[in-house]
Protein backbone atom coordinates (compact mmCIF):
# COMPACT_ATOMS: atom_id res chain seq x y z
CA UNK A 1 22.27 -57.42 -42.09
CA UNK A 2 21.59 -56.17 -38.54
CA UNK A 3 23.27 -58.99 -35.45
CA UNK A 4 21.18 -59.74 -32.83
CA UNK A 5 22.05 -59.18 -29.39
CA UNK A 6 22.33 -62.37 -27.32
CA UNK A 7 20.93 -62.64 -24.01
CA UNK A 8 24.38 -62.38 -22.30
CA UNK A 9 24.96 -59.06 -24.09
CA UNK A 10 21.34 -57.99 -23.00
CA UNK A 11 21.99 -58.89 -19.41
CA UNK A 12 25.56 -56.87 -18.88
CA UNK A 13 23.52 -54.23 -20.31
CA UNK A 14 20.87 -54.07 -17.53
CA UNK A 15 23.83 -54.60 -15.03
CA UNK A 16 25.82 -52.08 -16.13
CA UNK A 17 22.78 -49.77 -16.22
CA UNK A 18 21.88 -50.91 -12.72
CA UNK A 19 25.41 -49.67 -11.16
CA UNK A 20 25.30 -46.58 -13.03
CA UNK A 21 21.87 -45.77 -11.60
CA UNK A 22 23.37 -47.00 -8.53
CA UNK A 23 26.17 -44.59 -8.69
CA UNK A 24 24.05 -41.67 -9.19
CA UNK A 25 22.01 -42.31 -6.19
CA UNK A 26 24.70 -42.44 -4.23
CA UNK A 27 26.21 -39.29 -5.67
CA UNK A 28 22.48 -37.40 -5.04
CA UNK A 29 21.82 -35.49 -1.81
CA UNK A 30 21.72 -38.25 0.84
CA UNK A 31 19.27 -36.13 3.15
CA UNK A 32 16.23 -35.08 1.28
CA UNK A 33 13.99 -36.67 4.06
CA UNK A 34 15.31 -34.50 6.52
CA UNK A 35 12.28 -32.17 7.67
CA UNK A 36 14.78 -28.96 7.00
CA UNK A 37 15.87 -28.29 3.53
CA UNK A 38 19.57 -25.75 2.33
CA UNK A 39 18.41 -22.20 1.33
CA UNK A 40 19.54 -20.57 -2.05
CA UNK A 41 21.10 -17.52 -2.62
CA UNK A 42 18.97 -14.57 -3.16
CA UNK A 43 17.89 -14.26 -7.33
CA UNK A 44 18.04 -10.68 -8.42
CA UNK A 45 15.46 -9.52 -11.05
CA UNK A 46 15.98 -5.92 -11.21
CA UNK A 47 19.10 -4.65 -9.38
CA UNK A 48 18.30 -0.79 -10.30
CA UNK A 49 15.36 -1.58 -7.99
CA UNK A 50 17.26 -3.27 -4.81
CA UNK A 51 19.99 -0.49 -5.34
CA UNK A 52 17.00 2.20 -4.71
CA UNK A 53 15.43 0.07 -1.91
CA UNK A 54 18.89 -0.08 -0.16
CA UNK A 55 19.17 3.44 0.21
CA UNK A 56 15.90 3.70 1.24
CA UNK A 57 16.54 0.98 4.07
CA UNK A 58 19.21 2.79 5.02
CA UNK A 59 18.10 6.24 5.13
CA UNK A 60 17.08 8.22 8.27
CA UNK A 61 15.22 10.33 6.46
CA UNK A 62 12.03 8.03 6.24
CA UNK A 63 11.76 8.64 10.19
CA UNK A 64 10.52 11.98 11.92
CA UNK A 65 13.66 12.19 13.83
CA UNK A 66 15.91 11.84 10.71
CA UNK A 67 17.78 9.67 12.81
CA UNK A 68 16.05 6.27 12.69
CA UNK A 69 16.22 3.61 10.05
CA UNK A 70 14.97 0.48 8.95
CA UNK A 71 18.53 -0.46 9.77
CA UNK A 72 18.36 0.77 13.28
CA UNK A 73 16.13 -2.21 14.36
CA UNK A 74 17.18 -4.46 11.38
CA UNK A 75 21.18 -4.28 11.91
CA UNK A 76 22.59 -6.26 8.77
CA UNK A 77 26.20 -6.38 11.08
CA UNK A 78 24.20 -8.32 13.51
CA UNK A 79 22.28 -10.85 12.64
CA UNK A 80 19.37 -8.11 11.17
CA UNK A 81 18.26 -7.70 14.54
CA UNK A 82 19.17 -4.66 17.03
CA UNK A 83 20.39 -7.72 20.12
CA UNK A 84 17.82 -5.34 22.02
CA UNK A 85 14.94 -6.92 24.21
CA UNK A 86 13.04 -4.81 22.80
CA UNK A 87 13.47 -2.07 19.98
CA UNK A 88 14.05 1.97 20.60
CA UNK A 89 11.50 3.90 18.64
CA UNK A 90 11.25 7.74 18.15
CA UNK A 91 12.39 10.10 21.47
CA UNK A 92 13.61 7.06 22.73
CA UNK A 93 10.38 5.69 23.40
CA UNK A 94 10.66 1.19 24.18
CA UNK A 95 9.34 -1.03 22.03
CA UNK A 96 6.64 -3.12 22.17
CA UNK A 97 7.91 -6.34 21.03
CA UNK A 98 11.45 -8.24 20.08
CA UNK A 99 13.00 -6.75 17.02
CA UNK A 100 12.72 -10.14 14.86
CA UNK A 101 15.80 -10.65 12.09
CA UNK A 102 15.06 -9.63 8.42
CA UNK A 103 17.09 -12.17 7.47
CA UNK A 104 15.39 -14.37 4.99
CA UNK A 105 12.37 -13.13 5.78
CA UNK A 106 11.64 -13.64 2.43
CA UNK A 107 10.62 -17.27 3.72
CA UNK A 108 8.30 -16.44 6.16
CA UNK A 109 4.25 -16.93 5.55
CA UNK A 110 3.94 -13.52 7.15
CA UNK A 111 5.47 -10.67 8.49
CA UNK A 112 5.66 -9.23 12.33
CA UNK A 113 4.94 -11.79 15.23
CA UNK A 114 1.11 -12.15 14.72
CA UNK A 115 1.16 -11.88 10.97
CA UNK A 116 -0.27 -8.63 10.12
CA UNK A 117 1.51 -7.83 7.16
CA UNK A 118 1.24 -10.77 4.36
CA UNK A 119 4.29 -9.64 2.83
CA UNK A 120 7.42 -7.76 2.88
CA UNK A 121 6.24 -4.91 0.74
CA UNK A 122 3.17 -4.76 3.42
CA UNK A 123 5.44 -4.48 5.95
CA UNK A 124 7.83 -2.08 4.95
CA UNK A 125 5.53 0.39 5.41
CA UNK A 126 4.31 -0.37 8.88
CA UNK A 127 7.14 1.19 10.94
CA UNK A 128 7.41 4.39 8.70
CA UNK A 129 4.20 5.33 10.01
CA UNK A 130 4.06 3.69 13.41
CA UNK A 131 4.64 6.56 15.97
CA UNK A 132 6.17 4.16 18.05
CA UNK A 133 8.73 3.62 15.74
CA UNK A 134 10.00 6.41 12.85
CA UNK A 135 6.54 8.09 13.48
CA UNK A 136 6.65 9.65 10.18
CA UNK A 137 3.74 9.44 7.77
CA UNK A 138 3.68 7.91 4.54
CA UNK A 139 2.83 11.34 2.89
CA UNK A 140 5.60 13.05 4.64
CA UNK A 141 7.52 10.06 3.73
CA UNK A 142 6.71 10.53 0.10
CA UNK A 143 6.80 14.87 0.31
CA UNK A 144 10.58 14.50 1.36
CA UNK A 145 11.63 11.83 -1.33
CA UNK A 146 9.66 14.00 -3.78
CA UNK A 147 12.06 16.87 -2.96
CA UNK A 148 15.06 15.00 -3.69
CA UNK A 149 15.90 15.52 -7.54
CA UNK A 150 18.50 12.10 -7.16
CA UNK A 151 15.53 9.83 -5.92
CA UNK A 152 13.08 11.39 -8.52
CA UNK A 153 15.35 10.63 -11.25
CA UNK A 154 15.63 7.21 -9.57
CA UNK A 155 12.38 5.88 -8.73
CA UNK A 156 11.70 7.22 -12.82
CA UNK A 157 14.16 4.57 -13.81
CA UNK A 158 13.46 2.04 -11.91
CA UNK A 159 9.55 2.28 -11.94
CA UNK A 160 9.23 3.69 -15.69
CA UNK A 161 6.64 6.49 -14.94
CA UNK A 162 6.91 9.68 -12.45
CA UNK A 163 4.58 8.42 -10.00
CA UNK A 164 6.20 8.21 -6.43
CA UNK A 165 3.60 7.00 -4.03
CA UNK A 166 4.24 4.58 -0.73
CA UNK A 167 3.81 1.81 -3.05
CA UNK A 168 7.20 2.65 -4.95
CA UNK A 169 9.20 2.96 -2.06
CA UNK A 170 7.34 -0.16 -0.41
CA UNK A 171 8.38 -2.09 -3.44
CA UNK A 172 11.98 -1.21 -3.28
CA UNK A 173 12.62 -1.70 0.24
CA UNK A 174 10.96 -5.30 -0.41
CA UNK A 175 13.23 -5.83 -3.45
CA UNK A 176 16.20 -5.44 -1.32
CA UNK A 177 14.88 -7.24 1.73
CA UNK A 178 14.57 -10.55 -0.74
CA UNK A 179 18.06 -10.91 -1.21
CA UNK A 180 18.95 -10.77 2.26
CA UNK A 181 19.13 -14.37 2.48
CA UNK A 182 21.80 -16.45 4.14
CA UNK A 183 23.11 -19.61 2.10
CA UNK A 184 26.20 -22.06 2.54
CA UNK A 185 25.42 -22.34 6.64
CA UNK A 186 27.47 -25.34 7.49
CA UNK A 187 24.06 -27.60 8.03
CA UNK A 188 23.43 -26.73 4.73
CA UNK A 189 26.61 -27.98 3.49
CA UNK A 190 25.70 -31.42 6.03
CA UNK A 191 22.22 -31.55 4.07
CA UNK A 192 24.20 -31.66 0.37
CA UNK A 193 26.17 -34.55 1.74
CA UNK A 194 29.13 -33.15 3.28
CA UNK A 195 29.70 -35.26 6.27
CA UNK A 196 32.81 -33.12 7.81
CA UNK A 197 30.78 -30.36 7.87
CA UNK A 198 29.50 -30.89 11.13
CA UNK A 199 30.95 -32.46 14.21
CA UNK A 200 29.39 -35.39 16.61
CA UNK A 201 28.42 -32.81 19.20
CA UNK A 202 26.29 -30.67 15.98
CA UNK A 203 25.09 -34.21 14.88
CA UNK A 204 24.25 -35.36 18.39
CA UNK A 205 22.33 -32.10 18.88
CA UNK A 206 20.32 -32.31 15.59
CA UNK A 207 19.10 -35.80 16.24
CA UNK A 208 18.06 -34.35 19.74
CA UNK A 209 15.87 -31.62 18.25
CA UNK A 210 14.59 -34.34 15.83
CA UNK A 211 13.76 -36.72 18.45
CA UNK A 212 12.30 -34.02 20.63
CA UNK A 213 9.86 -32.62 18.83
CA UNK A 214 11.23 -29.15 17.73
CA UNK A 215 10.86 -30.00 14.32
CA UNK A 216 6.75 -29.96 14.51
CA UNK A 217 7.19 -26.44 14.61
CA UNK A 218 10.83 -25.55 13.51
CA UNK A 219 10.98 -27.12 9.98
CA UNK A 220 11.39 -26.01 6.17
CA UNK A 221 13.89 -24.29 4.84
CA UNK A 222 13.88 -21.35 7.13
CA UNK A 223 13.60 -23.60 9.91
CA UNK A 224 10.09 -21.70 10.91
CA UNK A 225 8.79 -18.76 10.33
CA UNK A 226 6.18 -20.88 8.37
CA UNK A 227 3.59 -21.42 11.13
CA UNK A 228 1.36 -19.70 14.18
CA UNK A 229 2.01 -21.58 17.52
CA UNK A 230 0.89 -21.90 20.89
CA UNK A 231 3.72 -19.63 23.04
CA UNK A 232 3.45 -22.22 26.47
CA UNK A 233 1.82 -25.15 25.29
CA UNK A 234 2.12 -27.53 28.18
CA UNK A 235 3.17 -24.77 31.03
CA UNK A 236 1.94 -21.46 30.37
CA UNK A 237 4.20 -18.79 29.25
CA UNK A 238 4.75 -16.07 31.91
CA UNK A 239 5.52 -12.42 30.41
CA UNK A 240 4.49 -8.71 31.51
CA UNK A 241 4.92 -8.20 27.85
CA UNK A 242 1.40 -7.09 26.88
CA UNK A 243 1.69 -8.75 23.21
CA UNK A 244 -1.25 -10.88 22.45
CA UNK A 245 -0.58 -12.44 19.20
CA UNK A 246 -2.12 -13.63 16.27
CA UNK A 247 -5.64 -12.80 18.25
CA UNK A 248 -5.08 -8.84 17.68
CA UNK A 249 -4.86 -9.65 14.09
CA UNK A 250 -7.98 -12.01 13.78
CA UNK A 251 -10.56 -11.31 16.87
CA UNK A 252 -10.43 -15.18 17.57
CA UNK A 253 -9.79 -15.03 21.66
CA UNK A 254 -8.12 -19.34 20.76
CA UNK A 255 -5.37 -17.09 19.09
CA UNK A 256 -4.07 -15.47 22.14
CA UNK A 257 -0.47 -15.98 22.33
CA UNK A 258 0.22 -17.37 19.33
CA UNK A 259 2.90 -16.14 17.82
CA UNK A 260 4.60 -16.75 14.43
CA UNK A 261 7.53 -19.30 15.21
CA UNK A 262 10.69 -17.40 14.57
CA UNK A 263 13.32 -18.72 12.35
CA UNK A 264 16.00 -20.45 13.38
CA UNK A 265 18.70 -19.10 11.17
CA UNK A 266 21.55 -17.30 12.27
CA UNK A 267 19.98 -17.68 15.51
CA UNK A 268 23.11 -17.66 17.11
CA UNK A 269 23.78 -13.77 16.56
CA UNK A 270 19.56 -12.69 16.91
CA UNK A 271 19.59 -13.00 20.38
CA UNK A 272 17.62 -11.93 22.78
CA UNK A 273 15.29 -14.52 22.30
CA UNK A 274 11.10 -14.75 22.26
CA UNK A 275 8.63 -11.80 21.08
CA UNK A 276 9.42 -10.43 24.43
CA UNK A 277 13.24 -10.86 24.46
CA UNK A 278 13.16 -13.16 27.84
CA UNK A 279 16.49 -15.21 26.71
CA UNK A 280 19.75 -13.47 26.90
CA UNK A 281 21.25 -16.79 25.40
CA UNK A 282 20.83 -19.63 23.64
CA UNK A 283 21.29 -22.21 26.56
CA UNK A 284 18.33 -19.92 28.02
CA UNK A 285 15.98 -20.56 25.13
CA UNK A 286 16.43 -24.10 24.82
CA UNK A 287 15.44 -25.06 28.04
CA UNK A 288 12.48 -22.69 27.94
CA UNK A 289 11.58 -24.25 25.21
CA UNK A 290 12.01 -27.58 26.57
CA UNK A 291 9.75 -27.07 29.06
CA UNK A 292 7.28 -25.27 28.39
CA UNK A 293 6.57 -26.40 24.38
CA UNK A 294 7.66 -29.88 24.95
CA UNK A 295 7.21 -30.48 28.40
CA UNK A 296 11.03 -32.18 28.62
CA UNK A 297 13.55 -31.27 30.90
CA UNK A 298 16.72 -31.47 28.68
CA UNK A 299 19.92 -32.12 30.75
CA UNK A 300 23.24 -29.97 30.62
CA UNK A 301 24.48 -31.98 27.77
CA UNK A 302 21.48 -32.49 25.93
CA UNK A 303 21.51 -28.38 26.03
CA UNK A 304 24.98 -28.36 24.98
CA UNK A 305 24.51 -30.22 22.00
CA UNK A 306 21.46 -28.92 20.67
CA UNK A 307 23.23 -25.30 20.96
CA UNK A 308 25.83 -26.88 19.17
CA UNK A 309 23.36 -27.51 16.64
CA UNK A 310 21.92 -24.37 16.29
CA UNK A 311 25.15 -22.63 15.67
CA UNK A 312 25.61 -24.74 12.55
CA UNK A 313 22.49 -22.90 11.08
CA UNK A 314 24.72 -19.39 10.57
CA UNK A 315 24.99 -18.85 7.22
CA UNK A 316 26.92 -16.60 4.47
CA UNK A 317 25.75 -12.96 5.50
CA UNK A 318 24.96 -10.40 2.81
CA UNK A 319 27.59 -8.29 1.70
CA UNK A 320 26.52 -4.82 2.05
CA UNK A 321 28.31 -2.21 0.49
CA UNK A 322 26.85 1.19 2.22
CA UNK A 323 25.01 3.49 -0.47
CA UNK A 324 25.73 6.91 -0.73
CA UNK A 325 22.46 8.47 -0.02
CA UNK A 326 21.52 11.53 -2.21
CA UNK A 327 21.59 14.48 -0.50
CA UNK A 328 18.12 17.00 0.51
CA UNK A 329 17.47 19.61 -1.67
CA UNK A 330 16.55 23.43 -0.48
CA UNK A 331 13.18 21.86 -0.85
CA UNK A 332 13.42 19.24 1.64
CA UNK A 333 11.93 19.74 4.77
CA UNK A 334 14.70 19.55 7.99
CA UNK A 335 14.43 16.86 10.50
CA UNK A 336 12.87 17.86 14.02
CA UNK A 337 14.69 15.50 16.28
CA UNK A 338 14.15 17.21 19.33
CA UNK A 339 10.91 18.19 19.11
C-alpha cells in the first residue's frame, strides 16, 4: 500500500527545489539585460563553397588591373579594413568613402554606408564592377573564371550544374564573408559572467557609454551596424567628403547624411574612423562623437575609459590560411595594369 507524504516531507521538497532553481539562476548569464549581446562563431554549411569564395576574395584577377582584391580594401591582417582614410581604387585613383571592416558584416541590416546592397552576396558584386574600384565587369569577371579549367571544375562541385554566372561567384564570396566573424572578445567573456575579464577602467568606461547615450545607436550584438543615423545630430558634421548617405539610395532629401552606424567591433584596429576617415584614433572619435551626437563634452578621463572600453570589444580573428589560387589558362585573357 502506497505511504503518504506528510506535509514536512512536502515542504523540504519545495525548499530544496527552490535552492536548486536558485542555483541555476545564479549559474545563468548574469547580463542578459545588457543592450549588447556575445557573438557566435561563424556556422559553416558548405565548406567546398567558402573554400571557392576565399580564393575568389583573394584573387586579383576579379580586378582590371589584376592587381586589386577584395582583400586590398578588406585586409583580414587588419581589422578587414585597409587603416586608409579612404580606399585606393584602379590607377591609383582615391576613394570615395572609408573602407568599412568586413568583419561580421554578416550582422549588419545592410551593406556599404547608405545601405545599397541588402546583403553580402549584393555587395560582393558592387566593387568588381565599380570603375572606381577593380573596374572590371561582371562579364569579364565571369569570361576569365570561365577560362580557368580549376575554377570550372570548382564552381561544378560546389554549385552542382555548369552554369558560372555573377551569381555563383557572388554566392561564394558571401559564403566566406559569413564566417568572418569575431567571437570570445573579452566583453564577451564579461557578458557570460566572467567578472576578471575586464578591469575597473573597461567597466568604468562601459557604464559611461551606457549612461551617455551611445547605446541608442551602438547596440546588438554587433554593437551597430543595425541602424541609419543622423551623422551631427546636435552640431552639424563638417566634411569636404561629398558622401550624402542613405538619401542617394532613397531620393528622401531628410536622409542626407545618414549613414549606417558602423560596428563597433574590433574597432580598435579599423581605424581611421567615420565614412570619411576624419579620426586617426580612437580618443579622436570619442569626443567627436561626444559632441556632436550627444552634445556632451566628455573629460580626459571619461575618454580614457570609454577607449578602454572599446578595446575590450576585439575579438578572436579568423584564421586564414592563404589559398593557392589556380593558375590562367592559355585562354585567359592577361591583365592590363598599365593601361
Amino acid at each position: 500500500m502506497k505511504q503518504k507524504s506528510s506535509p514536512v516531507r512536502h515542504a523540504a521538497r519545495f525548499m530544496l527545489g527552490a535552492v536548486s532553481m536558485a542555483a541555476l539562476l545564479m549559474a545563468a548569464p548574469v547580463r542578459a539585460q545588457e543592450p549588447v549581446q556575445p557573438i557566435a562563431g561563424p556556422k559553416v554549411t558548405s565548406p567546398a563553397k567558402v573554400e571557392l569564395g576565399k580564393k575568389l576574395w583573394f584573387d586579383p584577377r576579379l580586378s582590371r588591373s589584376g592587381f586589386i582584391s577584395c582583400n586590398s580594401c578588406h585586409n583580414l591582417s587588419m581589422g578587414g579594413s585597409d587603416n586608409l582614410k579612404t580606399s585606393i581604387g584602379d590607377k591609383w585613383q582615391k576613394g570615395p568613402i572609408n573602407s568599412p571592416t568586413v568583419l561580421n558584416s554578416s550582422l549588419n541590416l545592410a551593406q556599404f554606408w547608405d545601405g545599397r546592397a541588402k546583403d553580402l552576396k549584393e555587395q560582393a558584386g558592387g566593387p568588381i564592377a565599380n570603375p572606381g574600384e577593380m573596374a572590371f565587369t561582371h562579364g569579364l569577371a565571369v569570361d576569365m573564371l570561365r577560362s580557368i579549367p580549376q575554377y570550372v571544375a570548382e564552381f561544378k562541385k560546389v554549385f552542382g550544374h555548369d552554369k558560372l554566372t555573377i551569381d555563383e561567384v557572388t554566392a561564394a564570396i558571401a559564403a566566406f564573408e559569413e564566417t568572418l566573424v569575431t567571437p570570445n572578445a573579452r566583453f564577451d567573456k564579461w557578458l557570460k559572467g566572467d567578472k576578471k575579464a575586464i578591469n575597473a577602467q573597461e567597466l568604468r568606461g562601459y557604464q559611461l557609454f551606457k549612461s551617455s547615450g551611445c547605446v541608442a545607436c551602438h547596440n546588438g550584438p554587433n554593437l551597430g551596424g543595425n541602424s541609419f543615423q543622423k551623422m551631427g545630430l546636435v552640431e552639424p558634421y563638417k566634411t569636404d567628403n561629398p558622401a550624402e548617405g542613405r538619401s542617394a539610395v532613397t531620393g528622401n532629401d531628410a536622409e542626407r547624411f545618414n549613414f549606417k552606424v558602423p560596428t563597433l567591433r574590433n574597432v580598435e584596429l579599423t581605424y581611421p574612423y567615420f565614412h570619411d576617415g576624419a579620426a586617426d584614433t580612437l580618443s579622436q572619435a570619442v569626443d567627436t562623437m561626444g559632441r556632436l551626437q550627444l552634445g556632451k563634452k566628455f573629460t580626459g578621463q571619461e575618454n580614457a575609459d570609454i577607449v578602454a572600453f572599446l578595446k575590450t570589444l576585439t575579438g578572436d580573428q579568423p584564421k586564414i590560411a592563404m589559398p593557392i589560387l589556380p593558375p590562367s589558362s592559355d585562354k585567359t585573357k592577361r591583365p592590363q595594369p598599365f593601361e
